[in-house]
N, C-alpha and C. Protein backbone atom coordinates (compact mmCIF):
# COMPACT_ATOMS: atom_id res chain seq x y z
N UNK A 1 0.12 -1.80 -7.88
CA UNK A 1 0.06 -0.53 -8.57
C UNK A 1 -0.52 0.55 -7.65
N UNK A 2 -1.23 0.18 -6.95
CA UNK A 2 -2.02 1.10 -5.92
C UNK A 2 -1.24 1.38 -4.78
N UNK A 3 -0.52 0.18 -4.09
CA UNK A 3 0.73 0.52 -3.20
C UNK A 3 1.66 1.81 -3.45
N UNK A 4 1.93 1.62 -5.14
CA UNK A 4 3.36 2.05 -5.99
C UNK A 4 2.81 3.49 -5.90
N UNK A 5 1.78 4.04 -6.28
CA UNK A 5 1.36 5.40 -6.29
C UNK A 5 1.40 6.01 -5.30
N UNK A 6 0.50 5.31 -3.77
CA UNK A 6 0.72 5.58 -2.73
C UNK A 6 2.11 6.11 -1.84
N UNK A 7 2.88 5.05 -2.53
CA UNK A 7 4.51 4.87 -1.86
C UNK A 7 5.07 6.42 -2.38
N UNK A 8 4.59 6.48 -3.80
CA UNK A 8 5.19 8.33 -4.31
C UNK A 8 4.57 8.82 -4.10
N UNK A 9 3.17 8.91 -3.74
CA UNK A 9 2.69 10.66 -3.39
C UNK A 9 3.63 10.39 -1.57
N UNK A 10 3.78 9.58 -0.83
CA UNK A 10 4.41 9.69 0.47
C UNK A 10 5.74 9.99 0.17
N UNK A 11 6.56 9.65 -0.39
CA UNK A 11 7.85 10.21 -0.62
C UNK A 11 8.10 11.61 -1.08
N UNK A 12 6.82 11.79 -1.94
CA UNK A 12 7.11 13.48 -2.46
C UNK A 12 6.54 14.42 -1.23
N UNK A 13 5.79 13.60 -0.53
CA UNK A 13 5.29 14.28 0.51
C UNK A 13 5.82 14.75 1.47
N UNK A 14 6.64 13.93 2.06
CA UNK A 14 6.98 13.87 3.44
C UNK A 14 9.15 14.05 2.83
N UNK A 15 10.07 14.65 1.49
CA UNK A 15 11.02 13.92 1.48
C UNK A 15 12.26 13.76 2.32
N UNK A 16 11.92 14.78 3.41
CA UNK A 16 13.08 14.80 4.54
C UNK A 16 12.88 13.64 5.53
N UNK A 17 11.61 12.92 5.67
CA UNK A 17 11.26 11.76 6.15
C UNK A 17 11.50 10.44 5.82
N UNK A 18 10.74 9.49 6.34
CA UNK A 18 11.40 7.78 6.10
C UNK A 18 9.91 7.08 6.00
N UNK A 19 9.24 6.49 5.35
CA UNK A 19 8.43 5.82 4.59
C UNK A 19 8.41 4.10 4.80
N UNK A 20 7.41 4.05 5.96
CA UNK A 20 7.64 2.56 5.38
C UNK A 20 5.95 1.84 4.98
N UNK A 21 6.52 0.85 4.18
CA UNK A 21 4.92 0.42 3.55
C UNK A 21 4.73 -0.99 4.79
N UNK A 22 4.22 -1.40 5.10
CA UNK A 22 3.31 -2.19 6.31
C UNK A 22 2.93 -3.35 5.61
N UNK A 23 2.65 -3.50 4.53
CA UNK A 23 1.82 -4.68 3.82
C UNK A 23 3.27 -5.31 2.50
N UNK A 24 2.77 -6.40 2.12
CA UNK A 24 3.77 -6.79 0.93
C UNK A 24 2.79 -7.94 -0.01
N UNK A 25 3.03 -7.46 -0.77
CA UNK A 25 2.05 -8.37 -2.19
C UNK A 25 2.78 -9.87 -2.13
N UNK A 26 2.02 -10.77 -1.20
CA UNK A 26 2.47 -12.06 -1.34
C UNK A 26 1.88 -13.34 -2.48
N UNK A 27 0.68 -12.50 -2.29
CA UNK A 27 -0.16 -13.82 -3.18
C UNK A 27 -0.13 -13.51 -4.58
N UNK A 28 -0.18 -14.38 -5.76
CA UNK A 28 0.21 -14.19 -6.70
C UNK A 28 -1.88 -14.40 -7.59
N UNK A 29 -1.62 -14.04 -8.61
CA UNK A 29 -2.91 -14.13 -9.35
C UNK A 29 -2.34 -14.68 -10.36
N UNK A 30 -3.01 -15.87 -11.09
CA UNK A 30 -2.63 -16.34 -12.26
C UNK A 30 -4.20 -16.63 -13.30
N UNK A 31 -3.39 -16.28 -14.51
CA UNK A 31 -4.98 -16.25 -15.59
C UNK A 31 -4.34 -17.52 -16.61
N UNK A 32 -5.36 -17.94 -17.38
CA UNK A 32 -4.87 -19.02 -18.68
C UNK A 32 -4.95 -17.66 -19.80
N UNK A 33 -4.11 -18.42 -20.50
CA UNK A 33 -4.42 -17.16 -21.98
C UNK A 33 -5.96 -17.41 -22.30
N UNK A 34 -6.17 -16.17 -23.47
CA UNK A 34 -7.56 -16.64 -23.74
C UNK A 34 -7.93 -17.33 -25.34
N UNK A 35 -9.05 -18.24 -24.84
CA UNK A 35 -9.39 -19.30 -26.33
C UNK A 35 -8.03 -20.80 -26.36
N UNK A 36 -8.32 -21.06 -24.72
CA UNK A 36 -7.44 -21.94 -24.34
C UNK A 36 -8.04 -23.12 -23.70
N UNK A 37 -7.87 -24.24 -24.32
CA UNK A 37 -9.18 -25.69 -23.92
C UNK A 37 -9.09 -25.89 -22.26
N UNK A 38 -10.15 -26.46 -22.04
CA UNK A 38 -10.05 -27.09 -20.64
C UNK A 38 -8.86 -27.57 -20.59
N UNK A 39 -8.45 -27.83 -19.21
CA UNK A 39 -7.90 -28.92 -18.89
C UNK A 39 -6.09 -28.88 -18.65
N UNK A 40 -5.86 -27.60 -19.27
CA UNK A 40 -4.57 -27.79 -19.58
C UNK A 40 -3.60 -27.30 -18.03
N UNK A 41 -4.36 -27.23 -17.12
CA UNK A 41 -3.82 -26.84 -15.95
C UNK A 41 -3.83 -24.96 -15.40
N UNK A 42 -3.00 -24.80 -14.11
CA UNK A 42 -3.03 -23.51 -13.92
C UNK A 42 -2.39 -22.69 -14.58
N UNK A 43 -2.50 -21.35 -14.96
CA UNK A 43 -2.04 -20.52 -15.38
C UNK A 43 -0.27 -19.53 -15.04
N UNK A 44 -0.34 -19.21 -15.62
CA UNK A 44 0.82 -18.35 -15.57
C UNK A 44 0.64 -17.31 -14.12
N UNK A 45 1.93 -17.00 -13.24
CA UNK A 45 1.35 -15.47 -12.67
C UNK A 45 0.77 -14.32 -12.89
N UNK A 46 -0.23 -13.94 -13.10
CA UNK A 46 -0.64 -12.22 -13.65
C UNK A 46 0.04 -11.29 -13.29
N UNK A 47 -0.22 -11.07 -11.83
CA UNK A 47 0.13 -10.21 -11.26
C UNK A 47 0.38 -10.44 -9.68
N UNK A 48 0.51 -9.69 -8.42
CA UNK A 48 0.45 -9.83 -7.37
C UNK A 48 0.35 -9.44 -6.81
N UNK A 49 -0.54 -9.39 -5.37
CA UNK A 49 -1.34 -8.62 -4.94
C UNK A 49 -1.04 -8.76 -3.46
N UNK A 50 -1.92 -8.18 -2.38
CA UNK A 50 -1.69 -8.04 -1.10
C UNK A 50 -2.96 -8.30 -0.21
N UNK A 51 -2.80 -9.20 0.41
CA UNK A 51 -4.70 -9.34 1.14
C UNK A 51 -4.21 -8.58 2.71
N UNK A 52 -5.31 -7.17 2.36
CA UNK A 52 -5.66 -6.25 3.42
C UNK A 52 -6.66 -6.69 3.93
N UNK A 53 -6.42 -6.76 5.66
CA UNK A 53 -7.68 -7.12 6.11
C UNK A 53 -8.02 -6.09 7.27
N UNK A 54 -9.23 -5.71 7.47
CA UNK A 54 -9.71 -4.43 8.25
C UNK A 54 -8.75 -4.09 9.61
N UNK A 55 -8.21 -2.74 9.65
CA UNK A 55 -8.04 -2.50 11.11
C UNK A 55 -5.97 -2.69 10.65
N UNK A 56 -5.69 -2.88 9.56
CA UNK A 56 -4.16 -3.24 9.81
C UNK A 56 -3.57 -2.06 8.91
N UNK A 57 -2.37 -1.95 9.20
CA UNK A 57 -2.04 -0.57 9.05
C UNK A 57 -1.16 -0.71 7.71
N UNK A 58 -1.25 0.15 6.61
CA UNK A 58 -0.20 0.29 5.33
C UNK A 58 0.61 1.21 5.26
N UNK A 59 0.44 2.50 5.61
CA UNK A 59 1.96 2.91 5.57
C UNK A 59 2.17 3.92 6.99
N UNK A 60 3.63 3.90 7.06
CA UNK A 60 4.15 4.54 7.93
C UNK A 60 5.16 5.82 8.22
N UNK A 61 4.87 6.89 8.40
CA UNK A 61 6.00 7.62 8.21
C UNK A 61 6.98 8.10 9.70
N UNK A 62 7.97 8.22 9.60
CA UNK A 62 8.88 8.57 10.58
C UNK A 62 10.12 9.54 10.43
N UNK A 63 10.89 9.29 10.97
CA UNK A 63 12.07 10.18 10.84
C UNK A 63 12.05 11.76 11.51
N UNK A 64 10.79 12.14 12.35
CA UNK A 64 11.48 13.37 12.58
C UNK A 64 10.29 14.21 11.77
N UNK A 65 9.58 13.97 11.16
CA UNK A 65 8.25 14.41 10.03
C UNK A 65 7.40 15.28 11.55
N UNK A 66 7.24 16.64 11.10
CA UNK A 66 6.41 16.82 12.52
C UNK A 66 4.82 16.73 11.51
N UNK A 67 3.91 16.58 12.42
CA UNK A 67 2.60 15.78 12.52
C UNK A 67 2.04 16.39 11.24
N UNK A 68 1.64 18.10 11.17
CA UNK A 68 1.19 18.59 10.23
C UNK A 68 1.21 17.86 8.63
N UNK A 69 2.38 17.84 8.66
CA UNK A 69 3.35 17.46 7.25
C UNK A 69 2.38 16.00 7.11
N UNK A 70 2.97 15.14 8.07
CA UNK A 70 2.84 13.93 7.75
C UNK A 70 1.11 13.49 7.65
N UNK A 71 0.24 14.23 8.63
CA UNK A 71 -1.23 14.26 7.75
C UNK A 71 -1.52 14.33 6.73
N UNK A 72 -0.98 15.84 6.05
CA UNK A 72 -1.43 16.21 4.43
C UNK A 72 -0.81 15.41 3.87
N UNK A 73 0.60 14.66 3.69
CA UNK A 73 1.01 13.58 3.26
C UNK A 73 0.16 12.04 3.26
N UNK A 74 -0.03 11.56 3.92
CA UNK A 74 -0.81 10.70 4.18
C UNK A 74 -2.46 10.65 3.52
N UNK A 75 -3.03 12.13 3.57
CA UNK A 75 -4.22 12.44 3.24
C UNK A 75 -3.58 12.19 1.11
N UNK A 76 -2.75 12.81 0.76
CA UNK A 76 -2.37 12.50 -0.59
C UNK A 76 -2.41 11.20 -0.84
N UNK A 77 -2.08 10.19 0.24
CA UNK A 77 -1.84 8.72 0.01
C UNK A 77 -3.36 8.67 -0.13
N UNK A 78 -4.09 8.78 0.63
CA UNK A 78 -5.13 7.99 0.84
C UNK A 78 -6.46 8.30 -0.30
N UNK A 79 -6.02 9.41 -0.67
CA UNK A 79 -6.54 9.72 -2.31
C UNK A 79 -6.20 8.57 -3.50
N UNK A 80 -4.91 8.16 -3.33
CA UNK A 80 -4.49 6.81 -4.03
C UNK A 80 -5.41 5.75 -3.54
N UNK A 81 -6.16 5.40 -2.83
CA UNK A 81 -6.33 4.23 -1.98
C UNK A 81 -8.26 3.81 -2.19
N UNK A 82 -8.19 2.33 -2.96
CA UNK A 82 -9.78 2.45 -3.37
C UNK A 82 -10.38 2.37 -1.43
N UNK A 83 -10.10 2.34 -0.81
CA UNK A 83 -10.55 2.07 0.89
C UNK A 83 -10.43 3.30 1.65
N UNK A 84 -11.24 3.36 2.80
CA UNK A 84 -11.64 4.40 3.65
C UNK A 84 -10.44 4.40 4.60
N UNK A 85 -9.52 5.49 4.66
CA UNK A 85 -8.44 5.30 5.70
C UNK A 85 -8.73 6.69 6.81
N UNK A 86 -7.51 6.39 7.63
CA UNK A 86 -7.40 7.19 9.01
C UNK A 86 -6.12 7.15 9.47
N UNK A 87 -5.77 8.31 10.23
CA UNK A 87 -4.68 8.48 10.19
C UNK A 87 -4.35 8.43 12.16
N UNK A 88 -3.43 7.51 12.18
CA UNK A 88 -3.24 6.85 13.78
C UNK A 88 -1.87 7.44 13.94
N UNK A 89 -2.26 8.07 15.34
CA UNK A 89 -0.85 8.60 15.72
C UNK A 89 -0.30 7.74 16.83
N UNK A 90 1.03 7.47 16.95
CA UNK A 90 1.63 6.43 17.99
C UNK A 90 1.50 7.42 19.08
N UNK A 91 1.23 6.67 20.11
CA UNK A 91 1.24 6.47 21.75
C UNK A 91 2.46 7.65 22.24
N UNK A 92 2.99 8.50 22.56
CA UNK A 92 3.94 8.87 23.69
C UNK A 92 4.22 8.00 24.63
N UNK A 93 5.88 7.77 24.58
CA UNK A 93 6.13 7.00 25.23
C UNK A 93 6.18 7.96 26.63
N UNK A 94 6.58 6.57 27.72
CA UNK A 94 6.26 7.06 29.35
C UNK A 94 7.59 7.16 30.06
C-alpha cells in the first residue's frame, strides 16, 4: 500500500517520464482468524510485503525527466514513505 501511493504521486509527477519501482513484495504475511484453538496450523496469506534493507534503492525515474522535475517528484514520493530517503543521481557516463 505504501509502494502503491508512492508509485502515483511518481506517475502524476513526473507523466512524460518512465517509473520504475526497485523493490517487489515477495514475502507473504499470514494471520489465523481470531478465537481460533491452538494447533490448527498456519494461517491464511494477509497480505504482502517487501523486506527493505538500508542503502537499496526503491524507485527510479527515467526517460528524459530533466533533474528539477524528477526531485520535486521524488520529494512527493518520499512524503508517502514511513523511512528517511535521498535522492541519488546516476554517474555521467565517460
Amino acid at each position: 500500500t505504501v509502494l502503491e501511493a508512492g508509485r502515483v504521486a511518481a506517475v502524476r509527477g513526473a507523466p512524460e517520464g518512465r517509473v520504475y519501482i526497485r523493490v517487489f513484495p515477495h514475502k507473504s504475511v499470514t494471520s489465523t482468524p481470531e478465537e481460533t484453538r491452538m494447533g490448527t496450523g498456519k494461517g491464511e496469506p494477509d497480505y504482502w510485503c517487501a523486506v527493505v534493507k538500508p542503502g537499496s534503492m526503491l524507485f527510479e525515474i527515467g526517460g528524459g525527466v530533466p533533474e528539477d522535475v524528477a526531485r520535486k517528484t521524488l520529494k512527493k514520493v518520499a512524503h508517502k514513505l514511513p523511512i528517511r530517503t535521498r535522492f541519488v543521481k546516476r554517474r555521467a557516463k565517460r
